[in-house]
PDB file of N, CA and C in Angstrom:
ATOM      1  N   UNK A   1     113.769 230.578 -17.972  1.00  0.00           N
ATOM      2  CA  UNK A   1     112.450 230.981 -18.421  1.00  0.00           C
ATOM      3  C   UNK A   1     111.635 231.536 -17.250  1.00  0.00           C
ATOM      4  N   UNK A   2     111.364 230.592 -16.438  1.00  0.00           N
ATOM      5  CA  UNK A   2     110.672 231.397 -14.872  1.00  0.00           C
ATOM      6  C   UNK A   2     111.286 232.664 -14.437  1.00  0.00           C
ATOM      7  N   UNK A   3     112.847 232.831 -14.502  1.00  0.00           N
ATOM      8  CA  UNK A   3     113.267 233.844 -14.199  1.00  0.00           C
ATOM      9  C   UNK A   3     113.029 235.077 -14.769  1.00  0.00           C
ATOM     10  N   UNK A   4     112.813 234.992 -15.886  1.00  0.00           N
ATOM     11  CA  UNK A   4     112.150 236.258 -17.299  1.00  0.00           C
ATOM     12  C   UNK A   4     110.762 236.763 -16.833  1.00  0.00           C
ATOM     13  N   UNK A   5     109.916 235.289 -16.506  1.00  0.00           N
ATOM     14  CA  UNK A   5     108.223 235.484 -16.181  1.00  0.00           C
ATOM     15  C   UNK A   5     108.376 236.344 -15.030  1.00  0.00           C
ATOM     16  N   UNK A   6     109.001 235.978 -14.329  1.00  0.00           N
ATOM     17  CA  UNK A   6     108.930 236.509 -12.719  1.00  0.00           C
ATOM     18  C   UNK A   6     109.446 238.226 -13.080  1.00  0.00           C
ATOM     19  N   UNK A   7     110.653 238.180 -13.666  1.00  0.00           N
ATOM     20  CA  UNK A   7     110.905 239.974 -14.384  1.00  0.00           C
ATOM     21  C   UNK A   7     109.605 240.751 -14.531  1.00  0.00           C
ATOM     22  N   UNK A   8     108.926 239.949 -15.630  1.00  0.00           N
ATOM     23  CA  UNK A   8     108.021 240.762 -16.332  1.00  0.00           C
ATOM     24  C   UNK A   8     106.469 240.762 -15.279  1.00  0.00           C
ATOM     25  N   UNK A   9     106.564 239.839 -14.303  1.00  0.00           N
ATOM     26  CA  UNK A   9     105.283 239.438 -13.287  1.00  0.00           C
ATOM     27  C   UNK A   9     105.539 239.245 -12.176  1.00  0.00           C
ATOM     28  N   UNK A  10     105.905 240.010 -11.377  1.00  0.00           N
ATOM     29  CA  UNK A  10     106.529 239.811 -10.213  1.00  0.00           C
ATOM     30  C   UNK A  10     105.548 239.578  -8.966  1.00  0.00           C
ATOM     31  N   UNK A  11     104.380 240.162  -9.404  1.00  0.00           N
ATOM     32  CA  UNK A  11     103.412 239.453  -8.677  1.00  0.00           C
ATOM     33  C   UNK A  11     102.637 238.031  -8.791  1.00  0.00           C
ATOM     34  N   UNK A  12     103.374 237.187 -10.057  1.00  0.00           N
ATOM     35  CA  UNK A  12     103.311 235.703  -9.989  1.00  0.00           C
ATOM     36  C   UNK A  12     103.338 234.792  -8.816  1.00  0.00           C
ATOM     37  N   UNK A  13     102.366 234.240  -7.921  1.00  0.00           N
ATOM     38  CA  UNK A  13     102.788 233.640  -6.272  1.00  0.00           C
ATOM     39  C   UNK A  13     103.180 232.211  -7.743  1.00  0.00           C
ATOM     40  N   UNK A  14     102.352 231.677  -8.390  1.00  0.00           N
ATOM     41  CA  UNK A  14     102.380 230.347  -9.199  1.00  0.00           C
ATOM     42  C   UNK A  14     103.825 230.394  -9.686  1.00  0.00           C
ATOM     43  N   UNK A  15     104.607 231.277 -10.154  1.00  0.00           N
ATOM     44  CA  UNK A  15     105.998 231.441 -10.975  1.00  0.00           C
ATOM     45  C   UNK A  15     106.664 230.981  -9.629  1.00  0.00           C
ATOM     46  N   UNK A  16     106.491 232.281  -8.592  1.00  0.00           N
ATOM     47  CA  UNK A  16     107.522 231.873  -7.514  1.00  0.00           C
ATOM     48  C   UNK A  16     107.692 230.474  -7.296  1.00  0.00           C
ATOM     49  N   UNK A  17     106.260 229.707  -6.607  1.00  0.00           N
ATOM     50  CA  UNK A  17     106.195 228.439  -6.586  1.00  0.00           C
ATOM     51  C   UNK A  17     107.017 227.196  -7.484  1.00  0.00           C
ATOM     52  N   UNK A  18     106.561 227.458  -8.532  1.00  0.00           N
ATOM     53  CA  UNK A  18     107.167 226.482  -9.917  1.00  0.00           C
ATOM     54  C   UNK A  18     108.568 226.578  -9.618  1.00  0.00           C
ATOM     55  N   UNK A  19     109.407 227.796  -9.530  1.00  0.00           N
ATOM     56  CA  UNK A  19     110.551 228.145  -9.574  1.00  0.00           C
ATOM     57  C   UNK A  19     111.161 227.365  -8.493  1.00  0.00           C
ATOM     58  N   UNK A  20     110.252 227.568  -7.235  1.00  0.00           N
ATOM     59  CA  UNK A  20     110.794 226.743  -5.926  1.00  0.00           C
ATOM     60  C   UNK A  20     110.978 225.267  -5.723  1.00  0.00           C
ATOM     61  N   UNK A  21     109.890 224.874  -7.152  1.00  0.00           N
ATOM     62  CA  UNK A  21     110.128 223.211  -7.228  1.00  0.00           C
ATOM     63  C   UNK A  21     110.968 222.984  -7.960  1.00  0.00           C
ATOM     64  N   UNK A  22     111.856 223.820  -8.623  1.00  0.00           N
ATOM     65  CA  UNK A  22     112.871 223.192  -9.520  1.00  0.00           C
ATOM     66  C   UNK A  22     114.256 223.826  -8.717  1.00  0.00           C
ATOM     67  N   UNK A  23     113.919 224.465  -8.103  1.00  0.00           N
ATOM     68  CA  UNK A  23     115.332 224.901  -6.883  1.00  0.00           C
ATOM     69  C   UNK A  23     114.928 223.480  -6.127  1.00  0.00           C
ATOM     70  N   UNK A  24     114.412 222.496  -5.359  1.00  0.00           N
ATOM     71  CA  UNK A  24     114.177 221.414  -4.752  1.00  0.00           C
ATOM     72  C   UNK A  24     114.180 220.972  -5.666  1.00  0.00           C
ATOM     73  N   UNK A  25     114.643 221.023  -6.993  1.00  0.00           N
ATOM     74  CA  UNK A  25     114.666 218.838  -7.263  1.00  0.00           C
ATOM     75  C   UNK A  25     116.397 219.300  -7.504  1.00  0.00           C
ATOM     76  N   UNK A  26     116.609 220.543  -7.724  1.00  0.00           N
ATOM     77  CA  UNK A  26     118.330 220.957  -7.898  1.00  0.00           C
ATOM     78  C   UNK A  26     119.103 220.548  -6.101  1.00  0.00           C
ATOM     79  N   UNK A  27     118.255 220.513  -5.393  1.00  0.00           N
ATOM     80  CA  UNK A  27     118.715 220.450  -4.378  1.00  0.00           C
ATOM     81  C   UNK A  27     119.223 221.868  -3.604  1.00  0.00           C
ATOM     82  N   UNK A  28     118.767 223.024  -4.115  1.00  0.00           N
ATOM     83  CA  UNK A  28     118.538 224.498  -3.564  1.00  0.00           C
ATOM     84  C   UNK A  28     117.355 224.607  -2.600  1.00  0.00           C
ATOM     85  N   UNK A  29     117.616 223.986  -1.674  1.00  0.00           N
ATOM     86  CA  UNK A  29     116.500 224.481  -0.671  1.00  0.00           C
ATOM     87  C   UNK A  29     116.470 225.862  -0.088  1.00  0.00           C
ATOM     88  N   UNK A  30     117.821 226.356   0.096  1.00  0.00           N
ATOM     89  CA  UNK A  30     117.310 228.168   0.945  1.00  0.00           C
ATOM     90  C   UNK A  30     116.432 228.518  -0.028  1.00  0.00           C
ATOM     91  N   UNK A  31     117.340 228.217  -1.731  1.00  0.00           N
ATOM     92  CA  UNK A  31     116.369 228.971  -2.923  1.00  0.00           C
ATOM     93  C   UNK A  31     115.018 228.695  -2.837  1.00  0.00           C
ATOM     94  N   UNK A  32     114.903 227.120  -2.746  1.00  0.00           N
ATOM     95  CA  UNK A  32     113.612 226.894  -3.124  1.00  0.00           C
ATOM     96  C   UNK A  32     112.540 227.512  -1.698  1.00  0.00           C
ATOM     97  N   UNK A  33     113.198 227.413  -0.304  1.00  0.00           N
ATOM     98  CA  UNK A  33     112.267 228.061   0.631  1.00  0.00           C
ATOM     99  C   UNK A  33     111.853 229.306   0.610  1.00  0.00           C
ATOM    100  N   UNK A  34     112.945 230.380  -0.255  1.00  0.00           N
ATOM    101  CA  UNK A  34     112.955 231.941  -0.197  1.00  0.00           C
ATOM    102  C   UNK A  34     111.224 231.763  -1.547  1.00  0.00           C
ATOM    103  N   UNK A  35     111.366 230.974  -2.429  1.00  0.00           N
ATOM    104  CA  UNK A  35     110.595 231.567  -3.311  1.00  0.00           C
ATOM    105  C   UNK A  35     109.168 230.794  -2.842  1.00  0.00           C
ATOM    106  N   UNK A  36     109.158 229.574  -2.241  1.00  0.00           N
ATOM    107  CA  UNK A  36     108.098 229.539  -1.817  1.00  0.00           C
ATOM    108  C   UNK A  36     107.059 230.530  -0.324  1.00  0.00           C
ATOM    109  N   UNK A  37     108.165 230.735   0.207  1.00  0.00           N
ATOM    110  CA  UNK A  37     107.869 232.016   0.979  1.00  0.00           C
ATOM    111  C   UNK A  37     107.124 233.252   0.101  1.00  0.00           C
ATOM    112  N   UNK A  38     108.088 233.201  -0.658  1.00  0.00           N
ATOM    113  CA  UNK A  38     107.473 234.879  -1.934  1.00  0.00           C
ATOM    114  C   UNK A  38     106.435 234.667  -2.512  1.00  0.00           C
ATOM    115  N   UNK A  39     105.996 233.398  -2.760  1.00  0.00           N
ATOM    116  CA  UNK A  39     104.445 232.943  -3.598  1.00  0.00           C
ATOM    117  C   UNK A  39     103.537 233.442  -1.956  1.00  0.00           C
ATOM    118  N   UNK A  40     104.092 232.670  -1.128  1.00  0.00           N
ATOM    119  CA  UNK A  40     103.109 232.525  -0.036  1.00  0.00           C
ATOM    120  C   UNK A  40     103.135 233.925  -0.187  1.00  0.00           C
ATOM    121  N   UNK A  41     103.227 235.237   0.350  1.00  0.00           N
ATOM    122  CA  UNK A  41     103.104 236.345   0.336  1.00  0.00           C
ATOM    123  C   UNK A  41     102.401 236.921  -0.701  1.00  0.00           C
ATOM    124  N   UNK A  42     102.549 236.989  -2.154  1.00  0.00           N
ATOM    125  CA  UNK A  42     102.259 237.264  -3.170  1.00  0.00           C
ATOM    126  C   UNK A  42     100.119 236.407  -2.963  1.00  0.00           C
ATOM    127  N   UNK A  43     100.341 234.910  -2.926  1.00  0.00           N
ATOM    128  CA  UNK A  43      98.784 234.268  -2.441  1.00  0.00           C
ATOM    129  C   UNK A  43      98.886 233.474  -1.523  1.00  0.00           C
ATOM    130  N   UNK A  44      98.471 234.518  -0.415  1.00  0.00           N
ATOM    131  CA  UNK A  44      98.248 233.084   1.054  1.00  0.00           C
ATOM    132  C   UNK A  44      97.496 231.952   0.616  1.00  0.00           C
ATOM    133  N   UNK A  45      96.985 231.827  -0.257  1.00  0.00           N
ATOM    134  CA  UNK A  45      95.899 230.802  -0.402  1.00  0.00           C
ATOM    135  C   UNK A  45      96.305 230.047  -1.523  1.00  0.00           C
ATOM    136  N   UNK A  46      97.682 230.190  -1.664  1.00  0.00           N
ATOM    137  CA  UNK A  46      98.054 228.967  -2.793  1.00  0.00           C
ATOM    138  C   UNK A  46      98.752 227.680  -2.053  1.00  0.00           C
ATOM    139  N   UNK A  47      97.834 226.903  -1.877  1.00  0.00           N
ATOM    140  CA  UNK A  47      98.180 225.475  -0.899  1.00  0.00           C
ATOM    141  C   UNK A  47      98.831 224.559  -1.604  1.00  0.00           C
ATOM    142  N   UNK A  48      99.348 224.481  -2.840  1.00  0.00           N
ATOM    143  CA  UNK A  48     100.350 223.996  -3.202  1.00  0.00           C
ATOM    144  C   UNK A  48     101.940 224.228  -2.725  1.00  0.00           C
ATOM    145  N   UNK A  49     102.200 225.829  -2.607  1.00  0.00           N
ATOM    146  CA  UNK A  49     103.437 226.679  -1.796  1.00  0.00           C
ATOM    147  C   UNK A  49     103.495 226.045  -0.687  1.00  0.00           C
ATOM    148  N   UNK A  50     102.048 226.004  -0.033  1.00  0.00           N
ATOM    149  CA  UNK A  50     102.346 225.493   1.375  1.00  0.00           C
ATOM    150  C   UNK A  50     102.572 224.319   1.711  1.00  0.00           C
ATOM    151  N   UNK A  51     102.220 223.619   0.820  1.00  0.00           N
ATOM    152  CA  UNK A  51     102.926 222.329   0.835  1.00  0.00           C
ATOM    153  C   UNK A  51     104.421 221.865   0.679  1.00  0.00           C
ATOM    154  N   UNK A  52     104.601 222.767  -0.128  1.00  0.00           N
ATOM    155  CA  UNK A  52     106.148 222.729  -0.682  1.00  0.00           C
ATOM    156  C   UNK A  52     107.168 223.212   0.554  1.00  0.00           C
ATOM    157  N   UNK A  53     106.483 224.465   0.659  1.00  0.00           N
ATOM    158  CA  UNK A  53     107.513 225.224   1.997  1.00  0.00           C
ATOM    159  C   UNK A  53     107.224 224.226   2.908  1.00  0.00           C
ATOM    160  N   UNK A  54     106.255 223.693   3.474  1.00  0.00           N
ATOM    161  CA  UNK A  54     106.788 222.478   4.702  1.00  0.00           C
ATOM    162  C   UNK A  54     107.001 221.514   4.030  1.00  0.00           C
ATOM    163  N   UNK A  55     107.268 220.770   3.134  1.00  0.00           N
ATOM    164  CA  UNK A  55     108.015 219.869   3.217  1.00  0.00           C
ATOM    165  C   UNK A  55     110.054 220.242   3.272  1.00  0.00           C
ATOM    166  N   UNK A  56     110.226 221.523   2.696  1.00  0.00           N
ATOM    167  CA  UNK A  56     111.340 221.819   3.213  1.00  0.00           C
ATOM    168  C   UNK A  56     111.836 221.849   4.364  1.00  0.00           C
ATOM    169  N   UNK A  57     110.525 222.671   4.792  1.00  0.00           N
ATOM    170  CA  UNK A  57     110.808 222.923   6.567  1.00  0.00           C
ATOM    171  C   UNK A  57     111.231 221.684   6.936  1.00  0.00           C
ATOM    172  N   UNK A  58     110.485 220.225   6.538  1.00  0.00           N
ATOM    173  CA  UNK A  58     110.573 219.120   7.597  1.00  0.00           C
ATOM    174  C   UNK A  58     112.249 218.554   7.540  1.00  0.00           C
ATOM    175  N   UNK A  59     112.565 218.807   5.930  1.00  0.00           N
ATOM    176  CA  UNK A  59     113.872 218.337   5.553  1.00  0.00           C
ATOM    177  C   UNK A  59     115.502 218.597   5.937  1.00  0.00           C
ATOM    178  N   UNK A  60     114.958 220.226   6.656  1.00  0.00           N
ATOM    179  CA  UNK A  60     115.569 221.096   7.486  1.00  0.00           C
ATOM    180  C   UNK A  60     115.305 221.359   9.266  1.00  0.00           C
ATOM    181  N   UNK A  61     114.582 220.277   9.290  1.00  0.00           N
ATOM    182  CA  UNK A  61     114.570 219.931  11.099  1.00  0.00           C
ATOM    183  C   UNK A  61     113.624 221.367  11.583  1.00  0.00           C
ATOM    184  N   UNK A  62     113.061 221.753  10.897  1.00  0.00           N
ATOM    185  CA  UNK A  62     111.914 222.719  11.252  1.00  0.00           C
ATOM    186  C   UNK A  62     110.332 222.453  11.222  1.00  0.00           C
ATOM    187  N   UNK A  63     110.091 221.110  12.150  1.00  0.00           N
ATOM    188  CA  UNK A  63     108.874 220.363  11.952  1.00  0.00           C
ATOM    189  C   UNK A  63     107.693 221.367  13.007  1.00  0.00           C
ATOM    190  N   UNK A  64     108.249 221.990  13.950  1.00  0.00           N
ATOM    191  CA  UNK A  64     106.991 223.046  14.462  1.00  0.00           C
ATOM    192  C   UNK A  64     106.822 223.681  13.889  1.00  0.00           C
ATOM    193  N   UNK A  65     107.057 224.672  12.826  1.00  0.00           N
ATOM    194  CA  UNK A  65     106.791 225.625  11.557  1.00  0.00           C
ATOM    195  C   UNK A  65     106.218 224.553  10.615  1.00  0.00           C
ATOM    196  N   UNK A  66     106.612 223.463   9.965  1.00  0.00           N
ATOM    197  CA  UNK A  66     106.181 222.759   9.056  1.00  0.00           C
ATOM    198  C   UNK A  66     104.344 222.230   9.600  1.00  0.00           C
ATOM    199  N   UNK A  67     104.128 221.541  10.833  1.00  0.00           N
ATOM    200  CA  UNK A  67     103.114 221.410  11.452  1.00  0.00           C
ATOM    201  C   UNK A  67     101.839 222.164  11.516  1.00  0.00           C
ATOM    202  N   UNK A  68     102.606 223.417  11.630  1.00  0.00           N
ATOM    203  CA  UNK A  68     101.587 224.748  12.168  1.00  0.00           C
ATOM    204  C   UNK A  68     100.784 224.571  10.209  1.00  0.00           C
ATOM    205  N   UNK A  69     101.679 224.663   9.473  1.00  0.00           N
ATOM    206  CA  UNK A  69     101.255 224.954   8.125  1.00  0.00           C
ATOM    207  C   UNK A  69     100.523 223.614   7.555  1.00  0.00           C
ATOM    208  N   UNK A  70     100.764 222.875   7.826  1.00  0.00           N
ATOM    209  CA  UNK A  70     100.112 221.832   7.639  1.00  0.00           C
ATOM    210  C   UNK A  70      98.485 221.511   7.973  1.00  0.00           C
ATOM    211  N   UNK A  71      98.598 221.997   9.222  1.00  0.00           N
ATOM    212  CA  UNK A  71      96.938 222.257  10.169  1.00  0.00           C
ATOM    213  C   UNK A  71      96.057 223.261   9.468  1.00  0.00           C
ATOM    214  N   UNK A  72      96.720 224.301   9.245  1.00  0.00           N
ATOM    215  CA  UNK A  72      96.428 225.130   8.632  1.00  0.00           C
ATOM    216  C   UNK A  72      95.693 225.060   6.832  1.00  0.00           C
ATOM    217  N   UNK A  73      96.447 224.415   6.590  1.00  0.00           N
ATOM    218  CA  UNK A  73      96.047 223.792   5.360  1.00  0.00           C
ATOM    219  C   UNK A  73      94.001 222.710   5.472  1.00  0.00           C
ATOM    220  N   UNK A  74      94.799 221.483   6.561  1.00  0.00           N
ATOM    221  CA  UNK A  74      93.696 220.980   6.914  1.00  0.00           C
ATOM    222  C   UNK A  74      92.198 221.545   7.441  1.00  0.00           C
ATOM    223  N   UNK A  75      92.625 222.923   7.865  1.00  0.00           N
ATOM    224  CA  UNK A  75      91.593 223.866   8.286  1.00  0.00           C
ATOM    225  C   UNK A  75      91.562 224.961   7.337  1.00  0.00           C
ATOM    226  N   UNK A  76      91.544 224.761   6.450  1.00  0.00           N
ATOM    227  CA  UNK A  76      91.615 225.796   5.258  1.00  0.00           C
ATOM    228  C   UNK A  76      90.127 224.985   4.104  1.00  0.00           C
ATOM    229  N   UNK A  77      90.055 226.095   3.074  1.00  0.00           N
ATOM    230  CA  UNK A  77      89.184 225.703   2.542  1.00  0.00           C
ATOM    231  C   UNK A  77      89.808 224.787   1.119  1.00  0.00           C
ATOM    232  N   UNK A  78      91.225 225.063   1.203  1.00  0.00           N
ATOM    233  CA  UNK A  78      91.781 223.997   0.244  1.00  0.00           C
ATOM    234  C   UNK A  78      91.263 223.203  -0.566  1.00  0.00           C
ATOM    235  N   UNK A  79      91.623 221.806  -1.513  1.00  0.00           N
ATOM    236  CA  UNK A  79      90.941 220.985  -2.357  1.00  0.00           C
ATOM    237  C   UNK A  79      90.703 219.631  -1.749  1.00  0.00           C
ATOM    238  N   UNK A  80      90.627 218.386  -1.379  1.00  0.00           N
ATOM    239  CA  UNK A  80      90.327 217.408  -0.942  1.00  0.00           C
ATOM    240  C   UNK A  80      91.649 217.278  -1.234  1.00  0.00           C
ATOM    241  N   UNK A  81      91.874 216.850  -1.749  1.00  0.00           N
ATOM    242  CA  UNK A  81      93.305 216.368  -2.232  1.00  0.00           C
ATOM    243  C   UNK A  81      94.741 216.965  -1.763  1.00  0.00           C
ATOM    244  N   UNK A  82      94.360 218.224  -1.799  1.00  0.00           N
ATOM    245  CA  UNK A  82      95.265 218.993  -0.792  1.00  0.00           C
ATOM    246  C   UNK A  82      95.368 218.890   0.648  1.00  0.00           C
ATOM    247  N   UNK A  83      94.232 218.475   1.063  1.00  0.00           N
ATOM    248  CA  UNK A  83      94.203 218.476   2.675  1.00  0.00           C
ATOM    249  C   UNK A  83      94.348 217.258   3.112  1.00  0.00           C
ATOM    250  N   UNK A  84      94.559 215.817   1.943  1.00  0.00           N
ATOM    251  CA  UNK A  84      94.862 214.460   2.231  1.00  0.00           C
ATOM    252  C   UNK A  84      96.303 214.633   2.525  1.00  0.00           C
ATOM    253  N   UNK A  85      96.835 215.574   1.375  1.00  0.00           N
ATOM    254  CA  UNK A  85      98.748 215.379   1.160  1.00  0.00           C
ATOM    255  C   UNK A  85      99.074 215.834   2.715  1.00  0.00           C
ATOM    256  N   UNK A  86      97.860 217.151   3.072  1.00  0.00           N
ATOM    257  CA  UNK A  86      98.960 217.080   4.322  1.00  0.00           C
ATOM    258  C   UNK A  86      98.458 216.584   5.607  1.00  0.00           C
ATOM    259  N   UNK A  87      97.099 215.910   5.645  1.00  0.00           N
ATOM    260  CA  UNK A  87      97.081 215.217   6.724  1.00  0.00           C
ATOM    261  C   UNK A  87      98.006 213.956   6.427  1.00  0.00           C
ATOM    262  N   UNK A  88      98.678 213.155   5.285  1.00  0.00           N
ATOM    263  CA  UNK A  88      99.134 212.446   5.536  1.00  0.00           C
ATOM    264  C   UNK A  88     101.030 212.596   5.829  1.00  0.00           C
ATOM    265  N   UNK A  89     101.162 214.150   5.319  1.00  0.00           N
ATOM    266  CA  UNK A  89     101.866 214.474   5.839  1.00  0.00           C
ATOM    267  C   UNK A  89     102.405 214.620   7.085  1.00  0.00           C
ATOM    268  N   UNK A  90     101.480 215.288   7.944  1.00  0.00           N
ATOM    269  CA  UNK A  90     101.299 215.760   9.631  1.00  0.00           C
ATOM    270  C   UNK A  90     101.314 214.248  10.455  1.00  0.00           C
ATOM    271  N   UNK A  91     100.569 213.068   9.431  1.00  0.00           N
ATOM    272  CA  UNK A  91     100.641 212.111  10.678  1.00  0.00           C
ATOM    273  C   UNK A  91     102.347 211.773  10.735  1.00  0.00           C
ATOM    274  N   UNK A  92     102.799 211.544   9.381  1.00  0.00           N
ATOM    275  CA  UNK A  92     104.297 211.590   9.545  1.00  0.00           C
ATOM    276  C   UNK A  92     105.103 212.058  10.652  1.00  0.00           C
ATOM    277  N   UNK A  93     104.694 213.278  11.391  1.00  0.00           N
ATOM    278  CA  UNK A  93     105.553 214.115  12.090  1.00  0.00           C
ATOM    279  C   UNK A  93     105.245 213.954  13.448  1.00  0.00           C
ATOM    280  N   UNK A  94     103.691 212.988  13.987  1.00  0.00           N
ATOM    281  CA  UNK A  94     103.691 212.463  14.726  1.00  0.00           C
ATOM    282  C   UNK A  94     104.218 211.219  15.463  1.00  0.00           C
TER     283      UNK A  94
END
């Protein structure tokens, strides 16, 4: 079904995203990193993606890329709630 949406909407960053969380619970991480990458591009400002893409990053031993995005988030105008997941994320990596 995502795959059809994304056909017909390819400028979907939310499709890419969705798509990338069900490549991560399949255990497709390149998949799920390529499409959270493609949301990020499609809306820098969808801080859900960015959450998603670093937690891959971290799962894949790429915690200075995961970090940078994380801060970023925290210094972003994000939701409260968004900027808890990843400060409590980031202290993790300390």
């Amino acid at each position: 079904v995502l795959n059809k949406l994304i056909k017909e909407n390819s400028n979907n960053a939310k499709t890419y995203n969705d798509r990338g969380v069900i490549f991560m619970f399949m255990r497709k991480e390149k998949d799920a990193e390529k499409d959270f990458r493609k949301a990020l591009r499609k809306n820098p400002r969808l801080y859900e993606a960015k959450i998603n893409l670093s937690n891959i990053l971290v799962n894949n031993g790429k915690n200075k890329e995961a970090k940078k995005l994380y801060e970023t988030i925290i210094n972003s105008n994000a939701s409260v709630n968004i900027k808890n997941i990843a400060k409590d994320e980031l202290a993790k990596l300390k």
